[in-house]
Protein backbone atom coordinates (compact mmCIF):
# COMPACT_ATOMS: atom_id res chain seq x y z
CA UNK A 1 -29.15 4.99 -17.59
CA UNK A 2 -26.79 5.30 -20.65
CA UNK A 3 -24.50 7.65 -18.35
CA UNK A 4 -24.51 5.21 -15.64
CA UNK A 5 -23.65 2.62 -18.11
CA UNK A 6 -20.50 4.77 -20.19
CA UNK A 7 -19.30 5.34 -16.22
CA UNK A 8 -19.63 1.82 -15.48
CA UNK A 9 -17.32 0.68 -18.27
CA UNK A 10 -14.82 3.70 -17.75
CA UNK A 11 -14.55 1.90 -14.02
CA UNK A 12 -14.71 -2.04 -14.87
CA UNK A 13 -12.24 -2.71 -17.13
CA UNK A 14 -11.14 -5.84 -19.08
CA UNK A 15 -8.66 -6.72 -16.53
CA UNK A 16 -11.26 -5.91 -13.48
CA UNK A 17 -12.75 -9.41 -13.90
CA UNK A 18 -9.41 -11.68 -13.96
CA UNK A 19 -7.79 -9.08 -10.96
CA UNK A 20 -11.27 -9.97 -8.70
CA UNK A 21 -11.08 -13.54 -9.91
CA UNK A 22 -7.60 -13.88 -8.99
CA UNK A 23 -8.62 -11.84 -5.54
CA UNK A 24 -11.10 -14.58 -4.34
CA UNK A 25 -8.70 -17.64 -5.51
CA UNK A 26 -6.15 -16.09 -3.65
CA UNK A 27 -8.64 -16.01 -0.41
CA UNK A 28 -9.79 -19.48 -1.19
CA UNK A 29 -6.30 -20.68 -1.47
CA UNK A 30 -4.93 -19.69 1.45
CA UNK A 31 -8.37 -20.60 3.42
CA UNK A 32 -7.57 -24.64 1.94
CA UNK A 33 -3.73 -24.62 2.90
CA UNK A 34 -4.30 -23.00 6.02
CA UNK A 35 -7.90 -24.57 6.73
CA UNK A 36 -7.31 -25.36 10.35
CA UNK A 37 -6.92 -21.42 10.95
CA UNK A 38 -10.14 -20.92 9.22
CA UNK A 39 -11.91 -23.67 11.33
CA UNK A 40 -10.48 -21.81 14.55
CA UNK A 41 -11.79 -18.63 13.05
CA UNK A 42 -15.43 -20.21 12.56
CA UNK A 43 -15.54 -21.77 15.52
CA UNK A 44 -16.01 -18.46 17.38
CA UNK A 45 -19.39 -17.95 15.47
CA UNK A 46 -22.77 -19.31 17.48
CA UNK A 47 -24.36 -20.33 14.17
CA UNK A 48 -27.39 -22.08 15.87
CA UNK A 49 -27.94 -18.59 17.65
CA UNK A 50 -27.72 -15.04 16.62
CA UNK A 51 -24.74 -15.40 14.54
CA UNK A 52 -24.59 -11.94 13.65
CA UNK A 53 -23.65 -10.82 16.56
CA UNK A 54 -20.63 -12.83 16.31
CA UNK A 55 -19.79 -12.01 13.12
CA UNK A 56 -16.04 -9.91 12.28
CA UNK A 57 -18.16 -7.09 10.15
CA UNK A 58 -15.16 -4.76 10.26
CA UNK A 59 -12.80 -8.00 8.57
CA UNK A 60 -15.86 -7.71 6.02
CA UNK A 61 -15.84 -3.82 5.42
CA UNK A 62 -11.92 -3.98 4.65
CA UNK A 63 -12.46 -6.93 2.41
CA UNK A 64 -15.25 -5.54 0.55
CA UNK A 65 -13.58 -2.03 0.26
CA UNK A 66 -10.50 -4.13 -1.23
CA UNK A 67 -12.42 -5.60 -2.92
CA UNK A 68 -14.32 -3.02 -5.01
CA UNK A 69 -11.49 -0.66 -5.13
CA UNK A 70 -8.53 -3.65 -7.00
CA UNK A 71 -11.37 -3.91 -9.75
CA UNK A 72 -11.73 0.17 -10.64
CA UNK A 73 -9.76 0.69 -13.67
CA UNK A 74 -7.65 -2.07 -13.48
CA UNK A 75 -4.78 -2.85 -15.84
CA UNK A 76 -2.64 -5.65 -15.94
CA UNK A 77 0.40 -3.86 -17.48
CA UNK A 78 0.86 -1.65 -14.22
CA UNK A 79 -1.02 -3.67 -11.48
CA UNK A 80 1.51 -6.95 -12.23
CA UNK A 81 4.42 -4.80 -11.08
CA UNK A 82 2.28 -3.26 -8.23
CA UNK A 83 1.32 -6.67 -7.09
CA UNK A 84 5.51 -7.85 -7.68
CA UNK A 85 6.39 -4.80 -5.66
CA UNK A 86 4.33 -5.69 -2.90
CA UNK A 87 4.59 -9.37 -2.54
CA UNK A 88 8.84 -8.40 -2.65
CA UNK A 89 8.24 -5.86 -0.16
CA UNK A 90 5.70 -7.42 1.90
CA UNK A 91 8.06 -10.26 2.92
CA UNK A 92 10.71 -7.74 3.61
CA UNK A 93 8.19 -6.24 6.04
CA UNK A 94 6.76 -9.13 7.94
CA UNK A 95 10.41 -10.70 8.08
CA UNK A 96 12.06 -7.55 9.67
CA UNK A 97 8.84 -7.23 12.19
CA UNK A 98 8.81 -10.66 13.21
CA UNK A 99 12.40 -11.63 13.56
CA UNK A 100 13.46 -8.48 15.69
CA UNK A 101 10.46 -9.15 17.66
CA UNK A 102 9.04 -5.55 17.39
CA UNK A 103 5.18 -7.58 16.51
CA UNK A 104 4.27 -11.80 16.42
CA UNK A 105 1.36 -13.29 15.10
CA UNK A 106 -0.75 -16.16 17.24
CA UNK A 107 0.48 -18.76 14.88
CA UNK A 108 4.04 -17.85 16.37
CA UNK A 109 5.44 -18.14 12.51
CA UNK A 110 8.14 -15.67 11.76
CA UNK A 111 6.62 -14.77 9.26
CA UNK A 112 3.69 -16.07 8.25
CA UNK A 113 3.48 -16.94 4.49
CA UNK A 114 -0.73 -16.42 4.48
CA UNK A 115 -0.21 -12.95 5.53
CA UNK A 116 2.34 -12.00 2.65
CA UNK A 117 -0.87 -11.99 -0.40
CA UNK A 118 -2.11 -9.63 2.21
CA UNK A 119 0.24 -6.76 0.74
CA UNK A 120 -0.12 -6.83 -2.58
CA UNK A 121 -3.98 -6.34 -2.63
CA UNK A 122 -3.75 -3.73 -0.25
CA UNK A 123 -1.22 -2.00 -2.49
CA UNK A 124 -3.42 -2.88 -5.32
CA UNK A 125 -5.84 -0.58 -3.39
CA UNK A 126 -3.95 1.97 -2.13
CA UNK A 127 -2.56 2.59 -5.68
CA UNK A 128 -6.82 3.01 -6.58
CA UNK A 129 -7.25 5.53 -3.13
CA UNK A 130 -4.29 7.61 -4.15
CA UNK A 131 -5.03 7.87 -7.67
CA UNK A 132 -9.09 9.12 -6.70
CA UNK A 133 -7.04 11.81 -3.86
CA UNK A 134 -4.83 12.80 -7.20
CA UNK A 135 -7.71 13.43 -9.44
CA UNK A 136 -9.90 15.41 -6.34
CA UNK A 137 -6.31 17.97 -6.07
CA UNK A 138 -5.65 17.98 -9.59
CA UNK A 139 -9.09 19.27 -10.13
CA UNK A 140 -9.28 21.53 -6.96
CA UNK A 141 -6.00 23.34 -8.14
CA UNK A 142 -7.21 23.72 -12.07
CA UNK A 143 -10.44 25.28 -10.92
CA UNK A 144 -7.91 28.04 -9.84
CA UNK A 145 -6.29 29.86 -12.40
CA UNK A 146 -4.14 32.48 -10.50
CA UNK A 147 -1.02 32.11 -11.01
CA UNK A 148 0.14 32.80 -7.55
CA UNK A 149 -2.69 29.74 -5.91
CA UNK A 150 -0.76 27.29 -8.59
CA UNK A 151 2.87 28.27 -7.42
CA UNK A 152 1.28 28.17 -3.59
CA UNK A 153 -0.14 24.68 -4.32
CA UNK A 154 3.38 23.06 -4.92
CA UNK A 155 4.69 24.41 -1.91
CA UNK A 156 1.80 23.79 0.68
CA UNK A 157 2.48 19.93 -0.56
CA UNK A 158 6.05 20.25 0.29
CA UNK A 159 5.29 21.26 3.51
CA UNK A 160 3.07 18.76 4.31
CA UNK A 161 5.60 16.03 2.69
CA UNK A 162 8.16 17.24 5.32
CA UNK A 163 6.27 17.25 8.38
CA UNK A 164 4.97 14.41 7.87
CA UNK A 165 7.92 12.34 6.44
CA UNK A 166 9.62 14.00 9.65
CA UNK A 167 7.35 12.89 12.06
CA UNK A 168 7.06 9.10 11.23
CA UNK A 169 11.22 8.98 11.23
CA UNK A 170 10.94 10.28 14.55
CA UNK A 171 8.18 7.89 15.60
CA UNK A 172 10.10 4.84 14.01
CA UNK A 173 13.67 5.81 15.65
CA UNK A 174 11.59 5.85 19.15
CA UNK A 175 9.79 2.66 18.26
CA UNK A 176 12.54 0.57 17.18
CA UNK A 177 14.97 1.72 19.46
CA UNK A 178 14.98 -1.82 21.31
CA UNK A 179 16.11 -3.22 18.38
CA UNK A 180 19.15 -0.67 17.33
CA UNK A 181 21.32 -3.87 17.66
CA UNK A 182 19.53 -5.96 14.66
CA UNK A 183 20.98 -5.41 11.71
CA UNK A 184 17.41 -5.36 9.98
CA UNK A 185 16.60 -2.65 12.40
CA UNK A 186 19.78 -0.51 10.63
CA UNK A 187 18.73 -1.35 7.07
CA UNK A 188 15.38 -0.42 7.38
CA UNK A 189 16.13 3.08 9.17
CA UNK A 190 18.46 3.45 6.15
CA UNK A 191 16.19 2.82 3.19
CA UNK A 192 13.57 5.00 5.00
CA UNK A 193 15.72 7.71 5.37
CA UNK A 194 17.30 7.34 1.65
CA UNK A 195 13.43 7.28 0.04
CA UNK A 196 12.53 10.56 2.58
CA UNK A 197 15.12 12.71 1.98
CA UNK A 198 15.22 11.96 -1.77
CA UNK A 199 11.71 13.16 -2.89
CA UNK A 200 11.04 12.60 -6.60
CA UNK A 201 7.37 14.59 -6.34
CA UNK A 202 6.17 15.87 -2.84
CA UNK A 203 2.56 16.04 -4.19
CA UNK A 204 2.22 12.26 -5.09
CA UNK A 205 4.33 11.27 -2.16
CA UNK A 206 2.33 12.61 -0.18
CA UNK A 207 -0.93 11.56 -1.01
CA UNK A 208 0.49 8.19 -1.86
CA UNK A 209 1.38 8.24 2.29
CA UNK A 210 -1.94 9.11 3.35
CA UNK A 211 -3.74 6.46 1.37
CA UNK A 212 -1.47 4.01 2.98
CA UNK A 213 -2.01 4.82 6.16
CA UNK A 214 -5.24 5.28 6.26
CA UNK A 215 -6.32 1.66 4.93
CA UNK A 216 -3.45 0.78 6.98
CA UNK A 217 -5.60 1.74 10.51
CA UNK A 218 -8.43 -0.35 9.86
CA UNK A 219 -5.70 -3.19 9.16
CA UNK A 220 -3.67 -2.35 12.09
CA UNK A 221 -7.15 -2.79 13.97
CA UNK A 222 -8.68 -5.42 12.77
CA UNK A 223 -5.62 -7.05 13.36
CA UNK A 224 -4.59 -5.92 16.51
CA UNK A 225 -8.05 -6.05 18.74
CA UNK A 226 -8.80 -9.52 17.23
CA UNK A 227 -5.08 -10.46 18.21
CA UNK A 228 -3.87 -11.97 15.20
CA UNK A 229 -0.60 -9.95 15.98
CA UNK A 230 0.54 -8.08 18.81
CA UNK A 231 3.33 -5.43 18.90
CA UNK A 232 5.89 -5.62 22.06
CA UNK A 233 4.07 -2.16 22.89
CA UNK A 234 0.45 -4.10 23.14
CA UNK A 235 -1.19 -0.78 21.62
CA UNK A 236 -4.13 -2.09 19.62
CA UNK A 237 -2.48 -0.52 17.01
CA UNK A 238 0.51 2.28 17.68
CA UNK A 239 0.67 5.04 15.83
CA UNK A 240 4.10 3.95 14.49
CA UNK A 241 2.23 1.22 12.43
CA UNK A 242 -0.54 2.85 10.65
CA UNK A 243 1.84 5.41 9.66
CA UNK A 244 4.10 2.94 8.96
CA UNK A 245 1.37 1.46 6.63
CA UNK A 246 1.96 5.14 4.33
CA UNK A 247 5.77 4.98 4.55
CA UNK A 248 5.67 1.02 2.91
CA UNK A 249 2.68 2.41 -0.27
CA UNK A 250 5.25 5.18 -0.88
CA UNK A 251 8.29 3.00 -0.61
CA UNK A 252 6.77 0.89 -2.51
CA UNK A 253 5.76 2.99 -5.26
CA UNK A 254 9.31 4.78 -5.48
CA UNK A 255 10.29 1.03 -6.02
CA UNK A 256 7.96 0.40 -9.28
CA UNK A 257 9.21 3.66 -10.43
CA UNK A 258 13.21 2.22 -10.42
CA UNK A 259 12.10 -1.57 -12.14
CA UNK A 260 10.33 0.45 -14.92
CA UNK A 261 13.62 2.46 -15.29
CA UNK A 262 15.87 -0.54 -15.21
CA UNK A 263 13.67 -2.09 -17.69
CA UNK A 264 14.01 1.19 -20.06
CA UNK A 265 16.96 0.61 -19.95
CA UNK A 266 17.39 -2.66 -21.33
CA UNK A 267 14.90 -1.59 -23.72
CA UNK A 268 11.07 -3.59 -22.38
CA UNK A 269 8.35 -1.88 -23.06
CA UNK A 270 6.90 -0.08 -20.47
CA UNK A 271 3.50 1.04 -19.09
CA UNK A 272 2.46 4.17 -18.31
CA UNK A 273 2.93 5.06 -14.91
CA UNK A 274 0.19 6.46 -12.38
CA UNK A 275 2.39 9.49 -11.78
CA UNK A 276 4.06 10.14 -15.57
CA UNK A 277 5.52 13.20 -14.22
CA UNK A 278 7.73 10.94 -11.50
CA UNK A 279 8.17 8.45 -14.15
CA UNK A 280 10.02 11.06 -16.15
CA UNK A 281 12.11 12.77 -13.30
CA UNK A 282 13.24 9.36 -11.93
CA UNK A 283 14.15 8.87 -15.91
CA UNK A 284 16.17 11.79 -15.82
CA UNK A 285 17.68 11.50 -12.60
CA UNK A 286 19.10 8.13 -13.32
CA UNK A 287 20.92 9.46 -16.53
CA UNK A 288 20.63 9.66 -19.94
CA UNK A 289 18.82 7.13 -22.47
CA UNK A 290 15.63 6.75 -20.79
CA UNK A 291 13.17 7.45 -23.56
CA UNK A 292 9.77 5.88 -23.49
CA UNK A 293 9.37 3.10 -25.80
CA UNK A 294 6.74 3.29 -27.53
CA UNK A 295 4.15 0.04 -27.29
């Protein structure tokens, strides 16, 4: 019981209570400002029958997975900027999508603000699934000793970075090729291919990918069989946009890496970053005077 108890408080932090708090106001807010969406939702529910059967228990698995994963070790210091990053980049998102017309939502809004808090907690929980898939290889590879398995290690990652990284540019050059004359379309090919070819750790990139996509397919559909948007392609969801799920975490991470550089440089204190080894080569790569300051 004591164990269970020290593990407990390792995993619920401080923080966890005001980040779940914050969670659920956010839900309840946007369930009161947009209330006639959440009567249409209800109304779909028999509830003098057997409601159960008409109950969304895959929209329930994502939100309580969300919802238990925001809360393990949270921190303020780091999840503000994660939550910053990803309301920023959210709108990006959702504005590009919907104003090329490559996906609309039933409300026919372009975009739709209630869908933008959407991004930050799922970044918030991404950043949790990628951290747990760093700790699970970071203890796989120091069970292993050999000096040629820890040099092999590296370079397995790389390869997997590339192939993948490879494969979702060509997916999203074939998927957006309707839209090659939007300007949008142009900038977001560009910034994809800037943040793939410029790698600041294959290992964590890659990881960092695969956490986003893969809570990015059970978003991609829930969202897609219950119609709440469609893509021009009608695939309930494409491939393109679950992967596309892992291209946004990592963009989005390589994102909170440059603010906390920026802010090093105009000397804020700043938090210690999932990835420290990132945090220092995107330091270093920037130039000179980058030097942690201590809290």
């Amino acid at each position: 019981m004591a164990r269970f108890n020290r593990t407990l408080t390792k995993l619920w932090t401080r923080d966890s209570s005001i980040l779940l708090g914050g969670f659920f106001v956010t839900v309840l807010l946007i369930m009161y400002v947009w209330w006639p969406l959440a009567q249409e939702y209800f109304a779909y529910v028999d509830w003098r029958g057997a409601w159960w059967r008409y109950i969304d228990w895959l929209l329930i698995g994502i939100f309580a997975f969300m919802s238990i994963t925001i809360i393990v070790r949270a921190d303020l210091k780091t999840d503000l900027l994660i939550i910053f990053v990803g309301l920023c980049g959210g709108l990006a998102i959702e504005s590009w999508g919907t104003q090329t017309n490559l996906w609309h939502y039933y409300t026919a809004e372009r975009p739709p603000l209630w869908i933008i808090p959407a991004w930050p907690i799922a970044s918030l929980s991404i950043d949790r699934i990628t951290r747990a898939l760093d700790f699970l290889t970071t203890k796989g590879t120091g069970e292993h000793k050999g000096k040629t398995f820890v040099t092999f290690v590296p370079f397995v990652f790389k390869i997997l970075y590339w192939i993948t990284l490879m494969v979702f540019l060509s997916l999203m050059l074939v998927f957006v090729a309707p839209t090659f004359d939007k300007s949008y379309t142009w900038l977001s090919l560009g910034l994809c291919t800037l943040i793939i070819l410029t790698p600041t750790d294959h290992r964590f990139a890659f990881l960092t990918f695969i956490a986003g996509a893969g809570l990015g397919y059970y978003l991609e559909l829930w969202g897609t069989t219950r119609q709440c948007w469609t893509y021009y392609t009608y695939q309930t969801p494409p491939l393109f946009a679950v992967l596309a799920h892992g291209m946004a975490a990592v963009a989005f991470w390589r994102a909170g890496l440059m603010l906390k550089t920026v802010r090093r440089r105009f000397g804020f204190s700043v938090p210690q970053q999932t990835c420290p080894q990132d945090d220092r080569r995107f330091s270093a790569a920037m130039g000179p005077g980058q030097e942690t300051v201590k809290k």
